[in-house]
PDB file of N, CA and C in Angstrom:
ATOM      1  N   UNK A   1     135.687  -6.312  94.553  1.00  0.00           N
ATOM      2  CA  UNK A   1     135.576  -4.884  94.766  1.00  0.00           C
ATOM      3  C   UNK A   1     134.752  -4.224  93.656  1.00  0.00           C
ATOM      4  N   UNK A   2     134.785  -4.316  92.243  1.00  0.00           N
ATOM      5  CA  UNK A   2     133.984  -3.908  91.145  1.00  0.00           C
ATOM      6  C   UNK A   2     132.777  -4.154  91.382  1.00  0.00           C
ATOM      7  N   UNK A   3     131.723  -5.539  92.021  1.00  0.00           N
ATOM      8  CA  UNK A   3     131.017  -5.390  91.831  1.00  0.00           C
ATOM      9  C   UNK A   3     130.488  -4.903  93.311  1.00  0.00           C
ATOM     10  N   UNK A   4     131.012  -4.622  94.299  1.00  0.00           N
ATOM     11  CA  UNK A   4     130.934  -4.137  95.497  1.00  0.00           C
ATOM     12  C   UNK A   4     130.016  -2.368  94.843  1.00  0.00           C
ATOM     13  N   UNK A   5     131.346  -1.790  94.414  1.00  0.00           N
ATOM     14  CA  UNK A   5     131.280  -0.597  93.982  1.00  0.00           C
ATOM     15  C   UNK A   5     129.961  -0.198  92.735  1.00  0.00           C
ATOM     16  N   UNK A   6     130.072  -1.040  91.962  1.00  0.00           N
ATOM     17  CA  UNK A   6     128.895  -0.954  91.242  1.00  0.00           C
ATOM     18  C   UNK A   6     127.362  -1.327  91.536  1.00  0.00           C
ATOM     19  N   UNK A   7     127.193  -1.610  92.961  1.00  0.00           N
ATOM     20  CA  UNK A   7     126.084  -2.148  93.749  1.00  0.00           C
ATOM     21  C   UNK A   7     125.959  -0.740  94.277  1.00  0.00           C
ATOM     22  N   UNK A   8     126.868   0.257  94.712  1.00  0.00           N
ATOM     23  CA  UNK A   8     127.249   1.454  95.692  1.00  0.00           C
ATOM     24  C   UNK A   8     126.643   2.694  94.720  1.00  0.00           C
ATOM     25  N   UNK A   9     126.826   2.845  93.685  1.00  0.00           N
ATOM     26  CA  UNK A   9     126.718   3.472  91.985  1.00  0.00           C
ATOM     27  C   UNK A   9     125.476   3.334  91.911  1.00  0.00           C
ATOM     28  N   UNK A  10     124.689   2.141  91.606  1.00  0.00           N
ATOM     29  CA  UNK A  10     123.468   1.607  91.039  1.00  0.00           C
ATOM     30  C   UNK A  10     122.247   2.340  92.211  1.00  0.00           C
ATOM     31  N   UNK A  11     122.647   1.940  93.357  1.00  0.00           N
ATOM     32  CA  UNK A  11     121.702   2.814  95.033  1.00  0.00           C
ATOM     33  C   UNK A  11     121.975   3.699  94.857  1.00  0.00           C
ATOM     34  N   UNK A  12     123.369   4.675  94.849  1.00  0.00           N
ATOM     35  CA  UNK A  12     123.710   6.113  94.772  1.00  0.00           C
ATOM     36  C   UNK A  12     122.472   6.997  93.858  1.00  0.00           C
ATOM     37  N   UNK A  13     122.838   5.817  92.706  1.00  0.00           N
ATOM     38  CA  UNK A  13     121.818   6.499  91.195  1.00  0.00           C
ATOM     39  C   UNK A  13     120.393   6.560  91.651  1.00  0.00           C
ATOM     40  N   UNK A  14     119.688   5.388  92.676  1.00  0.00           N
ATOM     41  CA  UNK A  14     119.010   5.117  92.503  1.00  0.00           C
ATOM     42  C   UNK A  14     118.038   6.180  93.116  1.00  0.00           C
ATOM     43  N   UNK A  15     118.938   6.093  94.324  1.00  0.00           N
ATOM     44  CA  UNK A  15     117.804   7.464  95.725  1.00  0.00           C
ATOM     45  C   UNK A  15     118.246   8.691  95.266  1.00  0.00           C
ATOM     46  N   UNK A  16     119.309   8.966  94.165  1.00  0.00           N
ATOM     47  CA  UNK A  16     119.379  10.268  93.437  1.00  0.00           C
ATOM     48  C   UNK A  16     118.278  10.584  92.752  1.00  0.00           C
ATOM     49  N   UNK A  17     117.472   9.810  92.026  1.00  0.00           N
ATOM     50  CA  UNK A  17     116.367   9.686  90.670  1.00  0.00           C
ATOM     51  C   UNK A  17     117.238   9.842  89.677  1.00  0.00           C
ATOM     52  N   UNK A  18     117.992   8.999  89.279  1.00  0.00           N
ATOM     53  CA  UNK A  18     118.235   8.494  87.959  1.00  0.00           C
ATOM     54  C   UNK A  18     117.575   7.884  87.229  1.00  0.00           C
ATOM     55  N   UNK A  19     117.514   8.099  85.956  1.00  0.00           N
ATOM     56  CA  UNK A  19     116.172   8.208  85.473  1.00  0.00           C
ATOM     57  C   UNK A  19     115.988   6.533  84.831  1.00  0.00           C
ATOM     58  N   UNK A  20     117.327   6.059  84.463  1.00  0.00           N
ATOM     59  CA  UNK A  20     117.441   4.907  83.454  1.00  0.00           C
ATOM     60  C   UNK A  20     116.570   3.914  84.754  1.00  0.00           C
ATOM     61  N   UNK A  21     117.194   3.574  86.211  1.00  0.00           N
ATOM     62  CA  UNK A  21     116.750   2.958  87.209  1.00  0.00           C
ATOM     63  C   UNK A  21     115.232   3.051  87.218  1.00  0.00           C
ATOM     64  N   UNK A  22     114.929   4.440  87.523  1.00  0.00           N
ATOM     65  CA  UNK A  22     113.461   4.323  87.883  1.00  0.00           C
ATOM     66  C   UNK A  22     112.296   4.235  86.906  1.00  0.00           C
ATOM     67  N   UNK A  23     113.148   4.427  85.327  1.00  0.00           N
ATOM     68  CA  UNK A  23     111.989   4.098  84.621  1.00  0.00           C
ATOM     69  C   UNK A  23     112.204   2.199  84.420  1.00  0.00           C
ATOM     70  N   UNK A  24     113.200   1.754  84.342  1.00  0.00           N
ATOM     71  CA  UNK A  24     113.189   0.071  85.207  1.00  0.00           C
ATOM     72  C   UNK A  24     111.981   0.131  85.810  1.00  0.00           C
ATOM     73  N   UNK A  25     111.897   0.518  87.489  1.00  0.00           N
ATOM     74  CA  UNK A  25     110.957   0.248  88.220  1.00  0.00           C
ATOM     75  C   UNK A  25     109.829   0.634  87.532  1.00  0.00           C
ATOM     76  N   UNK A  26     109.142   1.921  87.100  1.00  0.00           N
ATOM     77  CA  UNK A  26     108.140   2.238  86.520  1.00  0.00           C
ATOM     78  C   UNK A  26     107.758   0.883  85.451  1.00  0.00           C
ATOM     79  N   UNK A  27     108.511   0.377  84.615  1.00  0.00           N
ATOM     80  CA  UNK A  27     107.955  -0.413  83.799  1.00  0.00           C
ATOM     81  C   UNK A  27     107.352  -1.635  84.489  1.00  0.00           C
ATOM     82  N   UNK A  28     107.975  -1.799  85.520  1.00  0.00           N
ATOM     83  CA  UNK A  28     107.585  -3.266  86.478  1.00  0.00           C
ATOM     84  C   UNK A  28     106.038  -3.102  87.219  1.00  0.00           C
ATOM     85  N   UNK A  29     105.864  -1.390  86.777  1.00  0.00           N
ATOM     86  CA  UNK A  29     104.208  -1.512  87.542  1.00  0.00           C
ATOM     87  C   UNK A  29     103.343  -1.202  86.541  1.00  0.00           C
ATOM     88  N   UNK A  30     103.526  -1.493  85.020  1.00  0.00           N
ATOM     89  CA  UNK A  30     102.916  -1.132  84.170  1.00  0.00           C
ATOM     90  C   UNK A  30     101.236  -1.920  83.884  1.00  0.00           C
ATOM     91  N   UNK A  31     101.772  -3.060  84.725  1.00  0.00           N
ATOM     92  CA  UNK A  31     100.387  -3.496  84.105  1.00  0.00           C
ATOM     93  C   UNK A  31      99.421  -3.756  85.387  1.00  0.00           C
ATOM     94  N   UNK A  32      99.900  -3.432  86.524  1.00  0.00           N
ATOM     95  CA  UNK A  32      98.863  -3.057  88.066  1.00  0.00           C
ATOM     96  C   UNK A  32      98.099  -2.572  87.824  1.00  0.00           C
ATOM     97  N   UNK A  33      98.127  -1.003  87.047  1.00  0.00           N
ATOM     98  CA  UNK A  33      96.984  -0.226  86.737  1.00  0.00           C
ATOM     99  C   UNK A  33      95.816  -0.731  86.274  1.00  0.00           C
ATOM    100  N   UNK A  34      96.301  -1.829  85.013  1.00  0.00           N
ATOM    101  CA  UNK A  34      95.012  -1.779  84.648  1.00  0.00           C
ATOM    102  C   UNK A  34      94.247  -3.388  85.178  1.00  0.00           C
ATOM    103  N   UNK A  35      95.127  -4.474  85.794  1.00  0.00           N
ATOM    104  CA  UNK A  35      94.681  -5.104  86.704  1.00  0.00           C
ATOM    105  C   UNK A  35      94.310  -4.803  87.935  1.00  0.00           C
ATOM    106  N   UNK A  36      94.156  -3.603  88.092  1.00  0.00           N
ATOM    107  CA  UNK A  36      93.270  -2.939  89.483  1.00  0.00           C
ATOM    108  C   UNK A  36      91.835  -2.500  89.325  1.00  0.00           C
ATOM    109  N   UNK A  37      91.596  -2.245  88.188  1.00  0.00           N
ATOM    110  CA  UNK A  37      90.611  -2.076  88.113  1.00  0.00           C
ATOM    111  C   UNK A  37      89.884  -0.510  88.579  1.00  0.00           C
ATOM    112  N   UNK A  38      91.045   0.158  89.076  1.00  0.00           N
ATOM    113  CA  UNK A  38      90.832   1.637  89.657  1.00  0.00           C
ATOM    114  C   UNK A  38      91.166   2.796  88.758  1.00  0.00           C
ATOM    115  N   UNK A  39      90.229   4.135  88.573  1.00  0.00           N
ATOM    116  CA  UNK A  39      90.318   5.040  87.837  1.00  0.00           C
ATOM    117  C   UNK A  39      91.570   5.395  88.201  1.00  0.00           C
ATOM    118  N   UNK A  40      92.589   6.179  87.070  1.00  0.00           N
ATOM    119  CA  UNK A  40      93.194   6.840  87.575  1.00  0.00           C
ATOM    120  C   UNK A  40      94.069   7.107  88.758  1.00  0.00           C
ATOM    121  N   UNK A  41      92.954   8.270  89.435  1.00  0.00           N
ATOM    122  CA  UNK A  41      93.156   9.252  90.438  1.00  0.00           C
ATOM    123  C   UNK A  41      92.969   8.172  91.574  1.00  0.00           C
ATOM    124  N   UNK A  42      92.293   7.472  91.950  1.00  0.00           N
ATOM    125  CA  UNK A  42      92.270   6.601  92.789  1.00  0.00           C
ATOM    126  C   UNK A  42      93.666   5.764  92.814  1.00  0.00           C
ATOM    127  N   UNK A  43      93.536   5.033  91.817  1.00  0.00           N
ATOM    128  CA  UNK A  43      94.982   3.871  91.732  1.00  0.00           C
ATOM    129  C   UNK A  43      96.088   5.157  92.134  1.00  0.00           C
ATOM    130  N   UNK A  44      96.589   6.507  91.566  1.00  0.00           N
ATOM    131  CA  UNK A  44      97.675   7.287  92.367  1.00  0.00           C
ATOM    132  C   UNK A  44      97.764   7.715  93.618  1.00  0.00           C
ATOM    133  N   UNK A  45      96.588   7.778  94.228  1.00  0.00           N
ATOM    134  CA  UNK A  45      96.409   8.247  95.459  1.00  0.00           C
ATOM    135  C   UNK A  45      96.518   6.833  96.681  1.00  0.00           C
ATOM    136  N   UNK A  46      96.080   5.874  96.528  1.00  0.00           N
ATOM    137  CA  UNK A  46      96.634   4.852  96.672  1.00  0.00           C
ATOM    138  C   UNK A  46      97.546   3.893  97.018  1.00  0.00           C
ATOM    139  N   UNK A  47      98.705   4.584  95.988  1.00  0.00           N
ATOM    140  CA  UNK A  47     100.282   4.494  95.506  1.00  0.00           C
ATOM    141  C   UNK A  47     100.659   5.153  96.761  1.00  0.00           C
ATOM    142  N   UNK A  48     100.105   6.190  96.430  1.00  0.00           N
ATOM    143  CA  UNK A  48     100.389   7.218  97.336  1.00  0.00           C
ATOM    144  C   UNK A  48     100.570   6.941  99.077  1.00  0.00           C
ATOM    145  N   UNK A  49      99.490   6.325  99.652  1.00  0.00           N
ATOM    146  CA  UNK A  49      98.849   6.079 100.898  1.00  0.00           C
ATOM    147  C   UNK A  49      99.841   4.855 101.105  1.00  0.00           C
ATOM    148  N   UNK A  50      99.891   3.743 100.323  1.00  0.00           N
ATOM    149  CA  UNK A  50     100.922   2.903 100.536  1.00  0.00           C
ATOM    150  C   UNK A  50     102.632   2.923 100.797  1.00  0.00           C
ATOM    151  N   UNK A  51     103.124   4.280 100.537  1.00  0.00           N
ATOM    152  CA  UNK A  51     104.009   4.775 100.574  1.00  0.00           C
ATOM    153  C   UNK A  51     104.208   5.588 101.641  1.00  0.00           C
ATOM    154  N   UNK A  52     102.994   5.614 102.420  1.00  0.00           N
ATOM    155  CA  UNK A  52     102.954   6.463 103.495  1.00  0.00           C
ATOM    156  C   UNK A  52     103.416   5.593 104.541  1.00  0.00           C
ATOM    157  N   UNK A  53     102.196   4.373 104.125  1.00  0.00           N
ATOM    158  CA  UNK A  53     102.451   3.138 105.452  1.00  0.00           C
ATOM    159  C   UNK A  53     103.686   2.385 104.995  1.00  0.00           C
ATOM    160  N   UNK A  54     104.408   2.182 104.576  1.00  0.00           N
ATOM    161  CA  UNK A  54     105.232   1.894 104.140  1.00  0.00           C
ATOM    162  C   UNK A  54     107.153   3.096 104.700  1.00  0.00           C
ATOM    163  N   UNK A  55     106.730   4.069 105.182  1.00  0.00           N
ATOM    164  CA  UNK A  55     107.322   4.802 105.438  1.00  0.00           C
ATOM    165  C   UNK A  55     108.260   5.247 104.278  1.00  0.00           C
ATOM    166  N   UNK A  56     108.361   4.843 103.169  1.00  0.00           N
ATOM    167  CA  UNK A  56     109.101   5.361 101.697  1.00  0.00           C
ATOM    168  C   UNK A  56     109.956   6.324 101.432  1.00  0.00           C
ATOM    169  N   UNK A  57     110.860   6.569 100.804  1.00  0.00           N
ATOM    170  CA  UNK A  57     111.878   7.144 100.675  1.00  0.00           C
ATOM    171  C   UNK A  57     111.478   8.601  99.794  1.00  0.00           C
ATOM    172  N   UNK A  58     112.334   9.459 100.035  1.00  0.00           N
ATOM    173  CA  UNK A  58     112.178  11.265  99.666  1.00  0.00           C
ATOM    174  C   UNK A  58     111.883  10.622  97.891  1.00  0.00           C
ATOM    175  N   UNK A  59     112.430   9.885  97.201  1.00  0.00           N
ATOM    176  CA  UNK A  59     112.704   9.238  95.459  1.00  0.00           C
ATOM    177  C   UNK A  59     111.574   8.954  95.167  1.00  0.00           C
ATOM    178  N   UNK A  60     110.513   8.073  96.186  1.00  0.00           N
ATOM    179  CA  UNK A  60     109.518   7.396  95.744  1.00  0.00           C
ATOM    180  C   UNK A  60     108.482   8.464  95.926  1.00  0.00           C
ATOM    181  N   UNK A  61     108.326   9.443  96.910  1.00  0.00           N
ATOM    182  CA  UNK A  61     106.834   9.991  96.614  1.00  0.00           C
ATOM    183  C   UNK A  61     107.327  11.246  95.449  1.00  0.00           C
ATOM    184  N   UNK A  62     108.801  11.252  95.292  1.00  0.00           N
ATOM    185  CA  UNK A  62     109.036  12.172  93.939  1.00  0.00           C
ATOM    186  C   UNK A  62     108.227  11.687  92.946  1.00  0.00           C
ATOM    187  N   UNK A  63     108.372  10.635  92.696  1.00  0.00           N
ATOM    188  CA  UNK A  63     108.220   9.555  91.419  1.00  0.00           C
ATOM    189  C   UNK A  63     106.448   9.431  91.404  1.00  0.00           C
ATOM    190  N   UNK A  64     105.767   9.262  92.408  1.00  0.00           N
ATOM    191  CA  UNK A  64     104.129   9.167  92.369  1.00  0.00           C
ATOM    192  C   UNK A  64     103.973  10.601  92.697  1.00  0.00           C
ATOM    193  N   UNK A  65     104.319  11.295  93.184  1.00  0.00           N
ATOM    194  CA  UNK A  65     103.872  12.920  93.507  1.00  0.00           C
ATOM    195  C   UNK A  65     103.861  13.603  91.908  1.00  0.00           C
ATOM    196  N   UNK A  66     105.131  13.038  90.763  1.00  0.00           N
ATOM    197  CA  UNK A  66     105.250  13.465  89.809  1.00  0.00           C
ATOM    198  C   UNK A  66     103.896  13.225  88.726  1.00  0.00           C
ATOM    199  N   UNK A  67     103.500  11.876  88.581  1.00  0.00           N
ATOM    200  CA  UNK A  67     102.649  10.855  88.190  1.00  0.00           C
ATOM    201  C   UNK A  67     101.615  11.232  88.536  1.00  0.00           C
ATOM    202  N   UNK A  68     100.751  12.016  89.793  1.00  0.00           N
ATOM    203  CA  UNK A  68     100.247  12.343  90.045  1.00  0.00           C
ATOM    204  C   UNK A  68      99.224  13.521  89.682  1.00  0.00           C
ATOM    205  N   UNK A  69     100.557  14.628  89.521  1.00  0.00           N
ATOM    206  CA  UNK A  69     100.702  15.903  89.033  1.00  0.00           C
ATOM    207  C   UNK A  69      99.473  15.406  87.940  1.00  0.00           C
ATOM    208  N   UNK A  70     100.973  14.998  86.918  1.00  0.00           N
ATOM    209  CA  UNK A  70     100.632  14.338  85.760  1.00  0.00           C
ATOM    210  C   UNK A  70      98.982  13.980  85.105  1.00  0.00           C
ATOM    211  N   UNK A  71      98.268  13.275  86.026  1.00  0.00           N
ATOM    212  CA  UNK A  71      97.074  13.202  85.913  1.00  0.00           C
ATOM    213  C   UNK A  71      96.364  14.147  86.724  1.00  0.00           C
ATOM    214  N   UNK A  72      96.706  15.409  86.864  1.00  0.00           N
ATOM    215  CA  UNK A  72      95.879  16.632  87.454  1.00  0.00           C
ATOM    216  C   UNK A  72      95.533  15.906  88.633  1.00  0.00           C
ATOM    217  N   UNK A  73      96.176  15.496  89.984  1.00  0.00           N
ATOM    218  CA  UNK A  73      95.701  15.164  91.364  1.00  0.00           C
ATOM    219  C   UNK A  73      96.429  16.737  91.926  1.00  0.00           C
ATOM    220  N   UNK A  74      96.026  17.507  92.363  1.00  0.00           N
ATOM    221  CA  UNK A  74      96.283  18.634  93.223  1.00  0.00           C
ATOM    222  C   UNK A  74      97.256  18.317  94.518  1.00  0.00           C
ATOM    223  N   UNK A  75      98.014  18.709  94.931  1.00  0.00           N
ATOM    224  CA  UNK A  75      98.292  18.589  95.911  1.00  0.00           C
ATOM    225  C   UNK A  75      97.225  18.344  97.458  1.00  0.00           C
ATOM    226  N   UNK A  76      96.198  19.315  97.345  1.00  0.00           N
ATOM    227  CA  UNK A  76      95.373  19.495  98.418  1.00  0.00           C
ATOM    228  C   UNK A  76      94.712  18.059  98.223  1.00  0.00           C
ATOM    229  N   UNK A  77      94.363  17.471  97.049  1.00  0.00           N
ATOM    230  CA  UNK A  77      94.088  15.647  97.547  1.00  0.00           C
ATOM    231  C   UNK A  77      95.253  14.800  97.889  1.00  0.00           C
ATOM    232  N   UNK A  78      95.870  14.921  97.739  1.00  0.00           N
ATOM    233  CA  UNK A  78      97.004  14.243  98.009  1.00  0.00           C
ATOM    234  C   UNK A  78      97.481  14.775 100.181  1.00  0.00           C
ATOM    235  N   UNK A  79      96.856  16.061 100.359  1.00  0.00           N
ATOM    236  CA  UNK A  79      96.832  16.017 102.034  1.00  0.00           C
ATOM    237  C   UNK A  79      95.513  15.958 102.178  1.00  0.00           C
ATOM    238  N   UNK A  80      94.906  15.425 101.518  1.00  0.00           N
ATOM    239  CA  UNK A  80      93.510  14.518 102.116  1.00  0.00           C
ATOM    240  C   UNK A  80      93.272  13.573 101.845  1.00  0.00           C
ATOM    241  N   UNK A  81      94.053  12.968 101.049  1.00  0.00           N
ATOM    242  CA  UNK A  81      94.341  11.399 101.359  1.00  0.00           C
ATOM    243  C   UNK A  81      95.578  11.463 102.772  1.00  0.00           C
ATOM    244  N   UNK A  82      96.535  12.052 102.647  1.00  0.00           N
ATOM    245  CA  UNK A  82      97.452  12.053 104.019  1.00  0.00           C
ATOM    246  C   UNK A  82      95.974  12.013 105.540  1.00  0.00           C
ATOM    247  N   UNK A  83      94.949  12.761 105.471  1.00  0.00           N
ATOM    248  CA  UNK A  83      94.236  13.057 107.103  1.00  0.00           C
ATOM    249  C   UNK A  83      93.572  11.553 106.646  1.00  0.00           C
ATOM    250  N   UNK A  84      92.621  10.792 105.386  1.00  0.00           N
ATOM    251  CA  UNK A  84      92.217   9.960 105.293  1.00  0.00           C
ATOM    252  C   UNK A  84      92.865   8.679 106.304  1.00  0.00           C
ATOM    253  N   UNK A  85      94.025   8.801 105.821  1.00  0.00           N
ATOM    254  CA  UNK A  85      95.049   7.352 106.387  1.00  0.00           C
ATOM    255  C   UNK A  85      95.728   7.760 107.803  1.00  0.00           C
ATOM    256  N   UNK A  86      95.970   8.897 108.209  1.00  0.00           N
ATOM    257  CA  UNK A  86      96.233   9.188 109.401  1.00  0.00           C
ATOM    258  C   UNK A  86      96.063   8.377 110.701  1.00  0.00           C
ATOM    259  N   UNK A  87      94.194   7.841 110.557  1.00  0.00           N
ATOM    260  CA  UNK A  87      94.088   7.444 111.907  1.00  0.00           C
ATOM    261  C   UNK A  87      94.445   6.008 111.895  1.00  0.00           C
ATOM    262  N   UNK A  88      94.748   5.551 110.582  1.00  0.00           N
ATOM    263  CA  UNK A  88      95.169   4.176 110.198  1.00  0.00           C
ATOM    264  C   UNK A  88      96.552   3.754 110.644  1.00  0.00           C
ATOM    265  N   UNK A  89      97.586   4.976 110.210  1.00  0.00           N
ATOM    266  CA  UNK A  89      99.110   4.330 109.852  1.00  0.00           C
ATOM    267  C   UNK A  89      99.494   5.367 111.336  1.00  0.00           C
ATOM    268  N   UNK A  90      98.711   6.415 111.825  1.00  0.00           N
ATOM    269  CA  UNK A  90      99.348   7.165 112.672  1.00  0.00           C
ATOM    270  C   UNK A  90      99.818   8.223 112.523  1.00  0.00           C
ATOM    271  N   UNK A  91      99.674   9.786 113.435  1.00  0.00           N
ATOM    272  CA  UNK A  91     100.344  10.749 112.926  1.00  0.00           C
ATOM    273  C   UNK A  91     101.569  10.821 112.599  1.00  0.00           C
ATOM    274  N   UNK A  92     102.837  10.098 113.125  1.00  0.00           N
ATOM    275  CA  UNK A  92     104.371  10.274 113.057  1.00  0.00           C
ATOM    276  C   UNK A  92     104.438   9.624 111.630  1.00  0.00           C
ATOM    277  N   UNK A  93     103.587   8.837 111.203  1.00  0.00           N
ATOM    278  CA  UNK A  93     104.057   8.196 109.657  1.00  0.00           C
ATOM    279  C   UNK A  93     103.581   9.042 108.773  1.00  0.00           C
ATOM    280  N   UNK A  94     102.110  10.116 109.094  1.00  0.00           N
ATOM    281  CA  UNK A  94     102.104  10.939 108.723  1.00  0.00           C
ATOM    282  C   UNK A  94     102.990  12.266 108.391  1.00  0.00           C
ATOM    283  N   UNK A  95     103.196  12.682 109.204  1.00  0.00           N
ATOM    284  CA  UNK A  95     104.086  13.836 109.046  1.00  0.00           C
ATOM    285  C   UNK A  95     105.453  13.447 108.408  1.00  0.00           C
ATOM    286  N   UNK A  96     106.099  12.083 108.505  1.00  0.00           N
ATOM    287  CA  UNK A  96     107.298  11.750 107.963  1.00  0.00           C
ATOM    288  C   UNK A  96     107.240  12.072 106.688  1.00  0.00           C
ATOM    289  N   UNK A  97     105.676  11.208 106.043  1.00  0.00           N
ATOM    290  CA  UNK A  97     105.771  11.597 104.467  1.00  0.00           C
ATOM    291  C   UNK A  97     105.687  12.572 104.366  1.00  0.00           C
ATOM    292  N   UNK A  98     105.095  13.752 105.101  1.00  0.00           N
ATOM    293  CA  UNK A  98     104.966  15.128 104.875  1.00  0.00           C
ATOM    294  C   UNK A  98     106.147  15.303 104.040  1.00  0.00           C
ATOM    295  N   UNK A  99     106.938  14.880 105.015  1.00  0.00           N
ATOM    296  CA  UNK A  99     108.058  16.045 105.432  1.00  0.00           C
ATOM    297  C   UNK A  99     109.283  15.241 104.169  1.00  0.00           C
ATOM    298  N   UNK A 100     108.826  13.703 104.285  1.00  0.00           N
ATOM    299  CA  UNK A 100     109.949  12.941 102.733  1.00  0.00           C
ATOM    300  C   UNK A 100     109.261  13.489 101.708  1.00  0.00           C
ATOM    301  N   UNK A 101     107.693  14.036 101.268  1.00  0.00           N
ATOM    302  CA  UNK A 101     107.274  14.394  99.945  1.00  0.00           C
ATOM    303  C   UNK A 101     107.801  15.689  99.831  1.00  0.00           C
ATOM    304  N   UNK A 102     107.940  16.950 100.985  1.00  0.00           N
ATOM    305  CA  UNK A 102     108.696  17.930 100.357  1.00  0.00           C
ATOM    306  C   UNK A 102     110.523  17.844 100.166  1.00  0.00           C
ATOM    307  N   UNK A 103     110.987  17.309 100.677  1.00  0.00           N
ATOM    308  CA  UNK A 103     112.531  16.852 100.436  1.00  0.00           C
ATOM    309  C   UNK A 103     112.364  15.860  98.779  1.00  0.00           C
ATOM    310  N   UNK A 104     110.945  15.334  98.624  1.00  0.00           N
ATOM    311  CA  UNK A 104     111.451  14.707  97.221  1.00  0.00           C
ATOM    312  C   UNK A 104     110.784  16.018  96.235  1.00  0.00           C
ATOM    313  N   UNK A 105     110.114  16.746  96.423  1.00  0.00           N
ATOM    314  CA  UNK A 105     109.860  17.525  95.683  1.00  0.00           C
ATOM    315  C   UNK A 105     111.068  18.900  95.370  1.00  0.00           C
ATOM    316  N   UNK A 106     111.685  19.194  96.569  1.00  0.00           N
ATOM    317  CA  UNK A 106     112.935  19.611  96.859  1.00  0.00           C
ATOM    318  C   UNK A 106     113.883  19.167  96.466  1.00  0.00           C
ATOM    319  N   UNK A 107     113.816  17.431  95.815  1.00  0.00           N
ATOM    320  CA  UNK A 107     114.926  17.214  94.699  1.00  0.00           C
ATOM    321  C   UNK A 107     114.775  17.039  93.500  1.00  0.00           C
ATOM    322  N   UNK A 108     113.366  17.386  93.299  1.00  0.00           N
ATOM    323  CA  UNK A 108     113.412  18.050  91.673  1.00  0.00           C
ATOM    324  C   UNK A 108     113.129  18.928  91.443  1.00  0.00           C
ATOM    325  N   UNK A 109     113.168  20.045  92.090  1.00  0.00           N
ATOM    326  CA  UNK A 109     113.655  21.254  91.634  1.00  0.00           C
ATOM    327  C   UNK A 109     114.975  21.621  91.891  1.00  0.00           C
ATOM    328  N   UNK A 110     115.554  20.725  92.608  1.00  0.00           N
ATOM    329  CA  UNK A 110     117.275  20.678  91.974  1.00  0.00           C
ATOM    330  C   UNK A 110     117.455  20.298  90.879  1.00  0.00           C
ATOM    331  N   UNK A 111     117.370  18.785  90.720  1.00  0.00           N
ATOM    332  CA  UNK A 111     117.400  18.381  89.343  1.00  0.00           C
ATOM    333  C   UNK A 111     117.123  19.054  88.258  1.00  0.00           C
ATOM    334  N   UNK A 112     115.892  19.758  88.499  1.00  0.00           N
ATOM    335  CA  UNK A 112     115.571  20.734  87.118  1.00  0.00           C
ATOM    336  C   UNK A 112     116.504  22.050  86.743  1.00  0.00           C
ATOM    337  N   UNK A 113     116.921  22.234  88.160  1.00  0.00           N
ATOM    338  CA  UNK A 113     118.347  23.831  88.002  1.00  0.00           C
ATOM    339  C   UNK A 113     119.219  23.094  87.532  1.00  0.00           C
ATOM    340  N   UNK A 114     119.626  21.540  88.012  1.00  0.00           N
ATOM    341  CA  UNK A 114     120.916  21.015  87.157  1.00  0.00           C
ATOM    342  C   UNK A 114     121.107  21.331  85.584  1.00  0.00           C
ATOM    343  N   UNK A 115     119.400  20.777  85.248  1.00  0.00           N
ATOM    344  CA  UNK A 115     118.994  20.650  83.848  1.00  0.00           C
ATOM    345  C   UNK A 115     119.020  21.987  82.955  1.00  0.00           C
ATOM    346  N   UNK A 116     118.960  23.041  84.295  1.00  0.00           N
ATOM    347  CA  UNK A 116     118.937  24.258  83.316  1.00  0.00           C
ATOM    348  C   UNK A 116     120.285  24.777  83.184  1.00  0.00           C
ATOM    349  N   UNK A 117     121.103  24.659  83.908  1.00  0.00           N
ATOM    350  CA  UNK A 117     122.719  25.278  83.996  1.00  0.00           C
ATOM    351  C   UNK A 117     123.498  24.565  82.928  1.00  0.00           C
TER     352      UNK A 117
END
């Protein structure tokens, strides 16, 4: 049962964005970047598009939407990489991420009211 429950904890934490977890994952893609061989803005946008076809969770385009920011990618490239891949992955996988990137962006600006209260 303990380690049942602590498997339950660790996912709970995980699709929450807990931070200890996902900077785990973050470290595991530390060295893609620069074995890709791609600027930047490309290698995030990318991330990005793969997460689309991939259908990805509200946590994960938090986590590259953040990263993103981060290196000044605008939102408005980030929905032109979404029409780019469209005719590829399909509109319904489209609009899903739409609609998981504002629910993950929608959970950090919870997180951040947590942070401020």
């Amino acid at each position: 049962m303990t380690q049942q429950k602590s498997a339950k904890e660790n996912l709970s934490s995980l699709a929450q964005g807990n931070a200890p977890i996902l900077e785990t994952l973050a470290e595991m893609t530390v060295d893609t970047f620069a074995r890709s061989g791609l600027d930047e803005q490309t290698y995030a946008l990318v991330r990005i598009a793969a997460l689309v076809g991939m259908d990805a969770a509200p946590v994960s385009y938090l986590l590259n939407l953040g990263a993103a920011d981060e290196i000044g990618i605008s939102l408005e490239k980030v929905q032109g990489t979404l029409v780019a891949i469209a005719p590829v992955v399909g509109s319904a996988r489209v609009v899903s991420a739409a609609s998981k990137m504002l629910r993950g962006l929608g959970l950090a600006a919870a997180l951040a009211d947590d942070e401020d209260n």
